[in-house]
N, C-alpha and C. Protein backbone atom coordinates (compact mmCIF):
# COMPACT_ATOMS: atom_id res chain seq x y z
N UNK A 1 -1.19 -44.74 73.45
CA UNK A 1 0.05 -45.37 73.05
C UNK A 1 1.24 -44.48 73.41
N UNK A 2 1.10 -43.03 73.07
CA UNK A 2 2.06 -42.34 73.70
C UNK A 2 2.55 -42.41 75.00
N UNK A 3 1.08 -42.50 75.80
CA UNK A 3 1.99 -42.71 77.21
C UNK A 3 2.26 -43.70 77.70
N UNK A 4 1.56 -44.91 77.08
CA UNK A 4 3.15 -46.17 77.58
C UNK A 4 4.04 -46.08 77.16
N UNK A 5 4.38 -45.85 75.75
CA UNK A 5 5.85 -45.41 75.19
C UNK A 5 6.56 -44.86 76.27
N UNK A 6 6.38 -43.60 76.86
CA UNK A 6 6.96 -42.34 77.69
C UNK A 6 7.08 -43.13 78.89
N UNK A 7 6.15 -44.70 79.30
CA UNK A 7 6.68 -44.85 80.55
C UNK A 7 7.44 -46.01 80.36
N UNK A 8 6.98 -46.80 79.68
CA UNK A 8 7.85 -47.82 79.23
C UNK A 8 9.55 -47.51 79.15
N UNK A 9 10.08 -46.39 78.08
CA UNK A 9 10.87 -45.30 78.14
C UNK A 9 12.09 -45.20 79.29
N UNK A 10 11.05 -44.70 80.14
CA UNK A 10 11.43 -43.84 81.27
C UNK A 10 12.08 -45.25 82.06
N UNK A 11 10.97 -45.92 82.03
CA UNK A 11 11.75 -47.22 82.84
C UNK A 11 12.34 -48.10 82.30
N UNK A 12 12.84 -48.59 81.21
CA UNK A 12 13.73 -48.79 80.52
C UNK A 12 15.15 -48.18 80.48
N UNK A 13 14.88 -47.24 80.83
CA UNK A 13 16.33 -45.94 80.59
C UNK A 13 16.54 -46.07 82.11
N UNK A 14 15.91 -46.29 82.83
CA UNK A 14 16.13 -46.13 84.50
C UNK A 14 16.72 -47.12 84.95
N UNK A 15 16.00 -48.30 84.62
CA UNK A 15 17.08 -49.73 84.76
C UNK A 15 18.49 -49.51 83.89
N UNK A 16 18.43 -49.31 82.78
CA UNK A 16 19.51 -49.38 82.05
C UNK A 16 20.88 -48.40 82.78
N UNK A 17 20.38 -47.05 83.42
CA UNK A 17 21.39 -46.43 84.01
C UNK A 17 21.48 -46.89 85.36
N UNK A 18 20.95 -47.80 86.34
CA UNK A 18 21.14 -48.65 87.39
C UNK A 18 22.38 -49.54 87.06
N UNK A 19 21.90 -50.24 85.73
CA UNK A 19 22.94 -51.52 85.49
C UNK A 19 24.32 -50.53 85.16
N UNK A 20 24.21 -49.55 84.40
CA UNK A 20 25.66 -48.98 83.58
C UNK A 20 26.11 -48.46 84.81
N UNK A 21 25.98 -47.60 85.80
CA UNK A 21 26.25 -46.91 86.72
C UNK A 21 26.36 -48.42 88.18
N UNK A 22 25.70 -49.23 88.38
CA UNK A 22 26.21 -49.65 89.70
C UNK A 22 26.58 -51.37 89.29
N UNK A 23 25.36 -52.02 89.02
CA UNK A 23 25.57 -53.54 88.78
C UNK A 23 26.77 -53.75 87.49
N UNK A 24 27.04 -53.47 86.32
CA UNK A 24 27.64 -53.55 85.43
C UNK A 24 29.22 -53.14 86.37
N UNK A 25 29.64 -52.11 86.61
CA UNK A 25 30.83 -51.91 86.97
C UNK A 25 31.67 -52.56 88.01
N UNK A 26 30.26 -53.34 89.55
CA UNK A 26 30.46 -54.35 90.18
C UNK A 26 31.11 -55.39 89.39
N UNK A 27 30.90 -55.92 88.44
CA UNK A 27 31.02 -57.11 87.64
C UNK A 27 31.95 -57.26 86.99
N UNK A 28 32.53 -55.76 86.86
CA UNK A 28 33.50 -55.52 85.79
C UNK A 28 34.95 -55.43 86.84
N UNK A 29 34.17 -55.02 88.34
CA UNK A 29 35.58 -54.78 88.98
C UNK A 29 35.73 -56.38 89.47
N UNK A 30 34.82 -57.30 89.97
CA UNK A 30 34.78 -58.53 90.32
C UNK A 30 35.81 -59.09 89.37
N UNK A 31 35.63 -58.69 88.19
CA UNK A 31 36.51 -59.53 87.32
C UNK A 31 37.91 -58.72 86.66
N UNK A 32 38.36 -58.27 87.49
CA UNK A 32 39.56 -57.32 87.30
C UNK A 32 39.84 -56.22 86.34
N UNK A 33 38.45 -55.74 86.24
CA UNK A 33 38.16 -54.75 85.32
C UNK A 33 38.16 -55.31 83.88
N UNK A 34 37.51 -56.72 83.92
CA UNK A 34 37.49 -56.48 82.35
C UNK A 34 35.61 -56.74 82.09
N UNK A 35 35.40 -56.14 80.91
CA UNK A 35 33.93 -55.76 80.97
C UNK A 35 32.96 -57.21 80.86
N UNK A 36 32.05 -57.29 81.33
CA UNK A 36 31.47 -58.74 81.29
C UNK A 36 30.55 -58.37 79.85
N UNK A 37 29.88 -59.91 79.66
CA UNK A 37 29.57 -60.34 78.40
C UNK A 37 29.17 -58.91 77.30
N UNK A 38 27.79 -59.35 78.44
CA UNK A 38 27.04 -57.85 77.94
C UNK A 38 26.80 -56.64 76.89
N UNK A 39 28.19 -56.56 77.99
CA UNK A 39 28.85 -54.85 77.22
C UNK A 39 30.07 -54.82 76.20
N UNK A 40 29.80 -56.18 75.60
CA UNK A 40 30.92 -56.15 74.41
C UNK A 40 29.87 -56.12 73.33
N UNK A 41 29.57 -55.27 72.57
CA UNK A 41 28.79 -55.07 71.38
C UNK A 41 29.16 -55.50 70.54
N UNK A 42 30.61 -55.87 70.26
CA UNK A 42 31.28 -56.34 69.42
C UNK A 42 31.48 -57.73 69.18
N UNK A 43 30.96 -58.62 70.12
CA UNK A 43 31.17 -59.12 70.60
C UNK A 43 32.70 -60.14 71.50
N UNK A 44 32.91 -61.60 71.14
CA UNK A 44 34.00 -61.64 71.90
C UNK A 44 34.01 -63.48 71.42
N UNK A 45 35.45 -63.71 71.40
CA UNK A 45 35.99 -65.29 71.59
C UNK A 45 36.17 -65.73 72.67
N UNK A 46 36.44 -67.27 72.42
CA UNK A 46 36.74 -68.14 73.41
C UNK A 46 37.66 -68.40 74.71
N UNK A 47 39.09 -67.49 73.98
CA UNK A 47 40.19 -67.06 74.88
C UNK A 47 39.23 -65.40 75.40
N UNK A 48 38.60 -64.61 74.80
CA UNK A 48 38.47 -63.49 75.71
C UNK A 48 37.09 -64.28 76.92
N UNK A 49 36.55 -64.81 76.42
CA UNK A 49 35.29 -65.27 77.37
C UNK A 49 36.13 -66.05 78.50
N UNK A 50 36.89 -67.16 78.19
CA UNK A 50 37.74 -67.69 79.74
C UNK A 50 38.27 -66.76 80.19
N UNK A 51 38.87 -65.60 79.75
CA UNK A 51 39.85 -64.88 80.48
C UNK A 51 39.23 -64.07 81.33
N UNK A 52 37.66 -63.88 81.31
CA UNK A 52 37.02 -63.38 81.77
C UNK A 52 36.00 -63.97 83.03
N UNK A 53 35.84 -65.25 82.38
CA UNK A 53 35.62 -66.08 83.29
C UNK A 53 36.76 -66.44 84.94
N UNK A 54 37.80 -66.29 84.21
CA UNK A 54 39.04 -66.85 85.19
C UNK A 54 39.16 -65.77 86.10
N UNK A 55 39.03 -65.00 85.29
CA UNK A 55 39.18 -63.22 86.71
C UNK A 55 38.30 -63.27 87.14
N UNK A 56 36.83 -63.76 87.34
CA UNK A 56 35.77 -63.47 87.67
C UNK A 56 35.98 -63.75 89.49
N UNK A 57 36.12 -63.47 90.34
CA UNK A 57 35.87 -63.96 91.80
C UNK A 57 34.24 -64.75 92.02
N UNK A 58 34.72 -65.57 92.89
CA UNK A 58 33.13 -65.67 93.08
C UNK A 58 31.77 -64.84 93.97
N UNK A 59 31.83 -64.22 94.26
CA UNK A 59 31.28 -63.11 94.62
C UNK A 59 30.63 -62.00 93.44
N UNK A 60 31.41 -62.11 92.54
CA UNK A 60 31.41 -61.91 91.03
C UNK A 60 30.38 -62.18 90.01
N UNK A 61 30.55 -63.69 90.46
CA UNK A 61 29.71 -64.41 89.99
C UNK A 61 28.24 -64.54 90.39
N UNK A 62 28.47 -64.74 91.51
CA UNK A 62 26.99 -64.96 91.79
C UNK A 62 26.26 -63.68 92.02
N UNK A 63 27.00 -62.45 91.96
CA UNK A 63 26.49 -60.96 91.56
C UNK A 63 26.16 -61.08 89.69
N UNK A 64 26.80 -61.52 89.34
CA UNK A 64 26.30 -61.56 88.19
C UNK A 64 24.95 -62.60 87.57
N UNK A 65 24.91 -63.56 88.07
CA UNK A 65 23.94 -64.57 88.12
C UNK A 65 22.13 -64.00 88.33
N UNK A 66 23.20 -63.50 89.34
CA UNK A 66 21.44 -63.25 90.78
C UNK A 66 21.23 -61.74 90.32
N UNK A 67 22.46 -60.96 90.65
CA UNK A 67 21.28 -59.58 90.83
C UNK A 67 21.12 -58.77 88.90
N UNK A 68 22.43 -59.21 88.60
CA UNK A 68 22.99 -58.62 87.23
C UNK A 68 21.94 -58.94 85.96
N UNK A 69 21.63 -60.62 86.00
CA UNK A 69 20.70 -61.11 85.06
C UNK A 69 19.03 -61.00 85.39
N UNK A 70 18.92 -60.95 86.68
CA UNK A 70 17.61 -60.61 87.05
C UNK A 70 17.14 -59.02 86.67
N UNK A 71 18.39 -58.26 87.19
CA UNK A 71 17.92 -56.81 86.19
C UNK A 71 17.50 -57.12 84.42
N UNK A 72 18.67 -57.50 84.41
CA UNK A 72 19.00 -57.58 83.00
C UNK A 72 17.49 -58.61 82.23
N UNK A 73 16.23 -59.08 83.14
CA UNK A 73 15.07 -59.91 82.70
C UNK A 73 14.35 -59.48 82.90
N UNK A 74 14.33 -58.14 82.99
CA UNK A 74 12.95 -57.00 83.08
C UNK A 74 13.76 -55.83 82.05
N UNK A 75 15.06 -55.77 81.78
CA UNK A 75 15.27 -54.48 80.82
C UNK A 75 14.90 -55.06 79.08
N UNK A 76 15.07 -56.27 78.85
CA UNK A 76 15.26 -56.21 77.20
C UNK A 76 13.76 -56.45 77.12
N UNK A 77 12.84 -56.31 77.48
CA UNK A 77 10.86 -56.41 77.22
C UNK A 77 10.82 -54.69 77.06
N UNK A 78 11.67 -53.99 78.46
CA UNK A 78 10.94 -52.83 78.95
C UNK A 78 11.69 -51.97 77.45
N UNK A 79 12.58 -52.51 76.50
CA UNK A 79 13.46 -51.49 75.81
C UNK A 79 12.71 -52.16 74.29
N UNK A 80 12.31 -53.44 74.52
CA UNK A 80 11.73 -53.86 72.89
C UNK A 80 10.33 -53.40 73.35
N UNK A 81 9.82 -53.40 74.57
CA UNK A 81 8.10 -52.77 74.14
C UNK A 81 7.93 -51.12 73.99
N UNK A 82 9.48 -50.48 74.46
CA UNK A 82 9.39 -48.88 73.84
C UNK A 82 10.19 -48.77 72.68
N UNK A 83 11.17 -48.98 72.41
CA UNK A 83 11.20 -49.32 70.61
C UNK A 83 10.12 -49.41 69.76
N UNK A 84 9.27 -50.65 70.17
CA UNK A 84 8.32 -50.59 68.97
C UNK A 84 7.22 -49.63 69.46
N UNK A 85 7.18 -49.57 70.26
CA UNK A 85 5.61 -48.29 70.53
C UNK A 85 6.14 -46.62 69.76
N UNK A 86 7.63 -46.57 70.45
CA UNK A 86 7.91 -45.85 69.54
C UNK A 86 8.19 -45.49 68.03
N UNK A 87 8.39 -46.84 67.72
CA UNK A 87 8.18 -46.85 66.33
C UNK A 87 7.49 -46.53 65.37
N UNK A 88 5.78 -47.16 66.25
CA UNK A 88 4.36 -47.32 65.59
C UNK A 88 3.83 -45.50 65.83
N UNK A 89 4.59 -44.90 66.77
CA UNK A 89 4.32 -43.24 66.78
C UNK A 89 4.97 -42.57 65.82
N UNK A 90 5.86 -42.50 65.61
CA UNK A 90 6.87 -41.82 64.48
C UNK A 90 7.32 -42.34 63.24
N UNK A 91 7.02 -43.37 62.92
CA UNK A 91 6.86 -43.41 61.49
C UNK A 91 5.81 -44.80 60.94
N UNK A 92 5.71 -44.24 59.55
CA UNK A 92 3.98 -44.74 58.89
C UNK A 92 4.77 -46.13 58.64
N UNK A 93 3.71 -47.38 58.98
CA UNK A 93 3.61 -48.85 58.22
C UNK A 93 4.10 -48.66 56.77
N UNK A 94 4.97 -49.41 56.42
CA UNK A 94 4.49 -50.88 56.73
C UNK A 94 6.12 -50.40 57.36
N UNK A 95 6.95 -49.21 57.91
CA UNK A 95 7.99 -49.37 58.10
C UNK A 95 7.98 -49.80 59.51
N UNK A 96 7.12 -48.87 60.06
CA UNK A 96 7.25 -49.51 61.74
C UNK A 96 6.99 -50.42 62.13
N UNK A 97 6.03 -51.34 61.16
CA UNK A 97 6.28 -53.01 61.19
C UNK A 97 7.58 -53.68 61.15
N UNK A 98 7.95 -53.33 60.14
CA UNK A 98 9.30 -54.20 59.86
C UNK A 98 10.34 -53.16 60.84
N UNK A 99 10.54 -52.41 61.36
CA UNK A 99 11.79 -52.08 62.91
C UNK A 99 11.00 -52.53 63.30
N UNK A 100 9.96 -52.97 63.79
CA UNK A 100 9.22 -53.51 65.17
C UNK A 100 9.51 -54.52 64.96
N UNK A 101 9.61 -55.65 64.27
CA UNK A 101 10.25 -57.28 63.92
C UNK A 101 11.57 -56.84 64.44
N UNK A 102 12.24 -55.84 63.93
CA UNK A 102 13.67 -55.74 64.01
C UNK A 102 13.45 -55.74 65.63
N UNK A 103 13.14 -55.05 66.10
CA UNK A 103 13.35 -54.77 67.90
C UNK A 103 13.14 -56.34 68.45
N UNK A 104 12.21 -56.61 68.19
CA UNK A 104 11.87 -57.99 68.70
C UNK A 104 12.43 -59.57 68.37
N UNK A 105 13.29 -59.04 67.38
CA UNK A 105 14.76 -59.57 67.14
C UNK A 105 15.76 -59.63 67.97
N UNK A 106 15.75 -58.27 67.96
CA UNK A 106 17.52 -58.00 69.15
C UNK A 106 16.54 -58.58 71.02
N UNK A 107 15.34 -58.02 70.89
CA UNK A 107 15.02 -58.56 72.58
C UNK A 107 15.02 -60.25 72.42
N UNK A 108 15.07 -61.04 71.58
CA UNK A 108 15.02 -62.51 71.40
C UNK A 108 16.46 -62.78 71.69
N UNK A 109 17.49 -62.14 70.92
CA UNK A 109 18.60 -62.30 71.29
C UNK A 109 19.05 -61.73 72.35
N UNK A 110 18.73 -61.17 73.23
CA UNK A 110 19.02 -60.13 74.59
C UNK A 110 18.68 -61.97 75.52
N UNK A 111 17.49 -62.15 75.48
CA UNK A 111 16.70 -62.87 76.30
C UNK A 111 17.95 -64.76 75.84
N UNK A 112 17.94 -64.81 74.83
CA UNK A 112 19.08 -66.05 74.49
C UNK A 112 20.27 -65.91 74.86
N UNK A 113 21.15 -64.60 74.52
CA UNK A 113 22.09 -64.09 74.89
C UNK A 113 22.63 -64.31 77.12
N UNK A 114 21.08 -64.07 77.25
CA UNK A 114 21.50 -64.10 78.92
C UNK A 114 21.38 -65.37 79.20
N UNK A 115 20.46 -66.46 79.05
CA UNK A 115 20.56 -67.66 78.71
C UNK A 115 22.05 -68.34 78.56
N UNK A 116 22.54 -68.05 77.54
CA UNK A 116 24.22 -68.42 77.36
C UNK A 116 25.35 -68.06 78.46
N UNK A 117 24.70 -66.69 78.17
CA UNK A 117 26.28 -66.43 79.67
C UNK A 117 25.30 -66.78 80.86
N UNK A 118 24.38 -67.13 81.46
CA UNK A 118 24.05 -68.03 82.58
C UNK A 118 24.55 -68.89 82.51
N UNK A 119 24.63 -69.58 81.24
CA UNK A 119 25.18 -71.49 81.12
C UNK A 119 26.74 -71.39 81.14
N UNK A 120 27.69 -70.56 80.80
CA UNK A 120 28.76 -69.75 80.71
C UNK A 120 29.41 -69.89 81.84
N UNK A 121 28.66 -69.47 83.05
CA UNK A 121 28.70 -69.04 84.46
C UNK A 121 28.86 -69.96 85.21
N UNK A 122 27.79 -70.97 84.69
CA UNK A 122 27.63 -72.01 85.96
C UNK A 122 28.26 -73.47 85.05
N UNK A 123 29.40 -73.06 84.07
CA UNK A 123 30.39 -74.14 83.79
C UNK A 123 31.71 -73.90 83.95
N UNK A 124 32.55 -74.90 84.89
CA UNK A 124 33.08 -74.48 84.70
C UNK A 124 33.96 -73.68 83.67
N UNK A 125 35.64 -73.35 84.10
CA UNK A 125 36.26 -72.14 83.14
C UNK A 125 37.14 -73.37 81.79
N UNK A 126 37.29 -74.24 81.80
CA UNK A 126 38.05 -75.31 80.85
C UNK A 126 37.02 -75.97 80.30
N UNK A 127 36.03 -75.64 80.68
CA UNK A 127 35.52 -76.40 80.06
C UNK A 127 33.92 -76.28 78.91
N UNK A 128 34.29 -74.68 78.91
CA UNK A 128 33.57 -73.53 78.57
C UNK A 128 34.35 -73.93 76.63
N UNK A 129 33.22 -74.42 76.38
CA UNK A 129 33.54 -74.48 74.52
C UNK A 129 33.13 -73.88 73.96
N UNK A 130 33.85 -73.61 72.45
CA UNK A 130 34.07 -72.47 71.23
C UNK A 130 32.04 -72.41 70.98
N UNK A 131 31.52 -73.63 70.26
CA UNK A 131 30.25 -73.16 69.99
C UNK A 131 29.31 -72.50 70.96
N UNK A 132 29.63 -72.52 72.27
CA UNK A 132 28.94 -72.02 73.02
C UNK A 132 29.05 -70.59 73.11
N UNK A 133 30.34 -70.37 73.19
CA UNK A 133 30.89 -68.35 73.28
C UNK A 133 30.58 -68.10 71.52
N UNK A 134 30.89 -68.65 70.58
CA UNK A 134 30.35 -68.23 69.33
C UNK A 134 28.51 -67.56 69.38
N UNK A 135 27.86 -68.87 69.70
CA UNK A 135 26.33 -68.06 69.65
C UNK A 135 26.31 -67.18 70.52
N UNK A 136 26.72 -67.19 71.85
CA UNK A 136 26.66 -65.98 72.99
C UNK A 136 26.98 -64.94 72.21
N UNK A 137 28.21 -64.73 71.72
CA UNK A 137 28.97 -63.98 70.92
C UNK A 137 28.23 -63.01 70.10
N UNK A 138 27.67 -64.00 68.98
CA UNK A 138 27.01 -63.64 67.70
C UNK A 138 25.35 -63.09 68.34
N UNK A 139 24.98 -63.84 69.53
CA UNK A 139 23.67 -63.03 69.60
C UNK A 139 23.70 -61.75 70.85
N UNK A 140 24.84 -61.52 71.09
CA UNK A 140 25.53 -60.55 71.54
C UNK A 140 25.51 -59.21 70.23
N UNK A 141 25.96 -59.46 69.59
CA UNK A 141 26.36 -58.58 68.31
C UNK A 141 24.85 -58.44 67.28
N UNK A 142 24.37 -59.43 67.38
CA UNK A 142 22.74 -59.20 67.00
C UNK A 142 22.02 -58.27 67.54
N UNK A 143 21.64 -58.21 68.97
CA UNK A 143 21.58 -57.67 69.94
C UNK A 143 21.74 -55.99 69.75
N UNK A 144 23.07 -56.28 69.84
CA UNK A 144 23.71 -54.84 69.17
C UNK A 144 22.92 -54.21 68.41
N UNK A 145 23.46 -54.75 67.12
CA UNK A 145 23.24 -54.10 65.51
C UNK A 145 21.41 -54.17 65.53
N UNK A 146 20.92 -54.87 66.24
CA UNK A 146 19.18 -54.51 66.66
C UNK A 146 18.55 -53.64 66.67
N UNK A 147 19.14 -53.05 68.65
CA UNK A 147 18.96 -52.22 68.61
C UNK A 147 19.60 -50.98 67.98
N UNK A 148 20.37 -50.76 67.73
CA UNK A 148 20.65 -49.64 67.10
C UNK A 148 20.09 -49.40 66.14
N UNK A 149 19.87 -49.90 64.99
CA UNK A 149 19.41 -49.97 63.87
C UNK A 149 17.76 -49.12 64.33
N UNK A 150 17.28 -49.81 65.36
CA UNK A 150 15.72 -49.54 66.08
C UNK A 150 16.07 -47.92 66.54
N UNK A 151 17.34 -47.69 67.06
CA UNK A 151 17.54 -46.39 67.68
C UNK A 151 17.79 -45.06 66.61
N UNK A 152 18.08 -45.77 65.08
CA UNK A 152 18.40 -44.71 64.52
C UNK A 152 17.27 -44.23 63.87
N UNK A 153 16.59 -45.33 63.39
CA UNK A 153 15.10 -45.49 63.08
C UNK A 153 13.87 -44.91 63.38
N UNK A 154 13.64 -44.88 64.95
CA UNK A 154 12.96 -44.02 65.90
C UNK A 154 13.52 -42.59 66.17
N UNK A 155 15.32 -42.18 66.14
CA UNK A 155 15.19 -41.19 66.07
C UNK A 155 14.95 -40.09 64.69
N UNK A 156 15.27 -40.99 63.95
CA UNK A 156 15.03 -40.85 62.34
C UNK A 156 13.63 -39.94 62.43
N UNK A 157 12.93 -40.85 62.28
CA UNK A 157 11.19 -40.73 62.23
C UNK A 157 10.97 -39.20 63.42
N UNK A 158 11.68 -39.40 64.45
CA UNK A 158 11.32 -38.63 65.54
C UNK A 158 11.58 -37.14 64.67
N UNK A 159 12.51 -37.02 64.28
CA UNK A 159 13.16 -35.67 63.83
C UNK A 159 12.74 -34.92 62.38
N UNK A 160 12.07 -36.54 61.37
CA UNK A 160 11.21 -36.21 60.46
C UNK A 160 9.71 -35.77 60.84
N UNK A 161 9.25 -35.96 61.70
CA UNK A 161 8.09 -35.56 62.49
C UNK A 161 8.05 -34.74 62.97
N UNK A 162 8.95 -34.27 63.55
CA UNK A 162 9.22 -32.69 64.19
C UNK A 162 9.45 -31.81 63.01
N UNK A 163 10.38 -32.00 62.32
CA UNK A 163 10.67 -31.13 61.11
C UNK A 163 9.03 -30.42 59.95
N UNK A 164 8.33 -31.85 60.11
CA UNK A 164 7.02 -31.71 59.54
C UNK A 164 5.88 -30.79 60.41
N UNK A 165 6.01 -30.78 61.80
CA UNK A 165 5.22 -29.90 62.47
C UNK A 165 5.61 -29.04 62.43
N UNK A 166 7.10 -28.07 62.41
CA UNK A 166 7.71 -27.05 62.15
C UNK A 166 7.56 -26.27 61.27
N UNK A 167 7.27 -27.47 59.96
CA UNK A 167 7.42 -26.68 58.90
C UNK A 167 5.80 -26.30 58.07
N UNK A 168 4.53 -26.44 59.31
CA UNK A 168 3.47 -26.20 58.81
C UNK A 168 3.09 -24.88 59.10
């Protein structure tokens, strides 16, 4: 289990600095530097989602479609199946059960989330409605508060585990 964790991990973190470092900033300059869906943790409204839409070039777009979401459909498996492996290593049931639900939470919303801004994409910009950028939005911010929650969790456990081998 350790060493799929470590590779799972590794390639998880490898895609993820591909997208932050080359595809993500493409997308962001396509659309006049403002950050696409994604990378709003916070998420975002209806006037920020058109306005984003409207800057988008098309070249933009279909970088975001094709190469951006196709990364982006191999990273949220490769980051919820090392979350929970890491989980089930560093700390005892029934907790790493319940963050492991949690991880597989935020990858449900990762995987719906891209779903939305695909449908987002390929409508037009007027005609892009409030309930639609709301759930994008909200499982945007799910997403978020997911993983993190999974990240503080695992490093939590990680550092209580170390502290315990240290201190034998």
């Amino acid at each position: 289990m350790q060493r799929a964790f470590w590779i799972s991990l590794t390639c998880a973190m490898g895609l993820y600095l591909l997208m932050v470092f080359w595809s993500i900033p493409f997308v962001a300059y396509e659309a006049g530097g403002q950050v696409p869906f994604d990378m709003r943790p916070m998420g975002y409204g209806l006037d920020e989602a058109r306005s984003f839409l409207q800057a988008l070039t098309a070249e933009g777009r279909s970088f975001y479609l094709g190469t951006q979401l196709k990364l982006d459909l191999v990273y949220p498996a490769l980051l919820g199946l090392s979350l929970i492996l890491g989980l089930q290593l560093v700390i005892r049931q029934p907790w790493s059960t319940a963050f492991g639900v949690v991880a597989l939470m935020a990858t449900a919303s990762d995987y719906f989330e891209n779903f939305l801004i695909s449908v987002m994409l390929h409508t037009p910009v007027d005609e892009i409605d409030e309930a639609t950028v709301q759930v994008a939005s909200f499982l945007t911010l799910s997403k978020s508060i997911g993983h993190t929650v999974c990240f503080v969790a695992l490093l939590t456990g990680a550092m209580f585990r170390l502290g315990r081998r240290l201190l034998r």
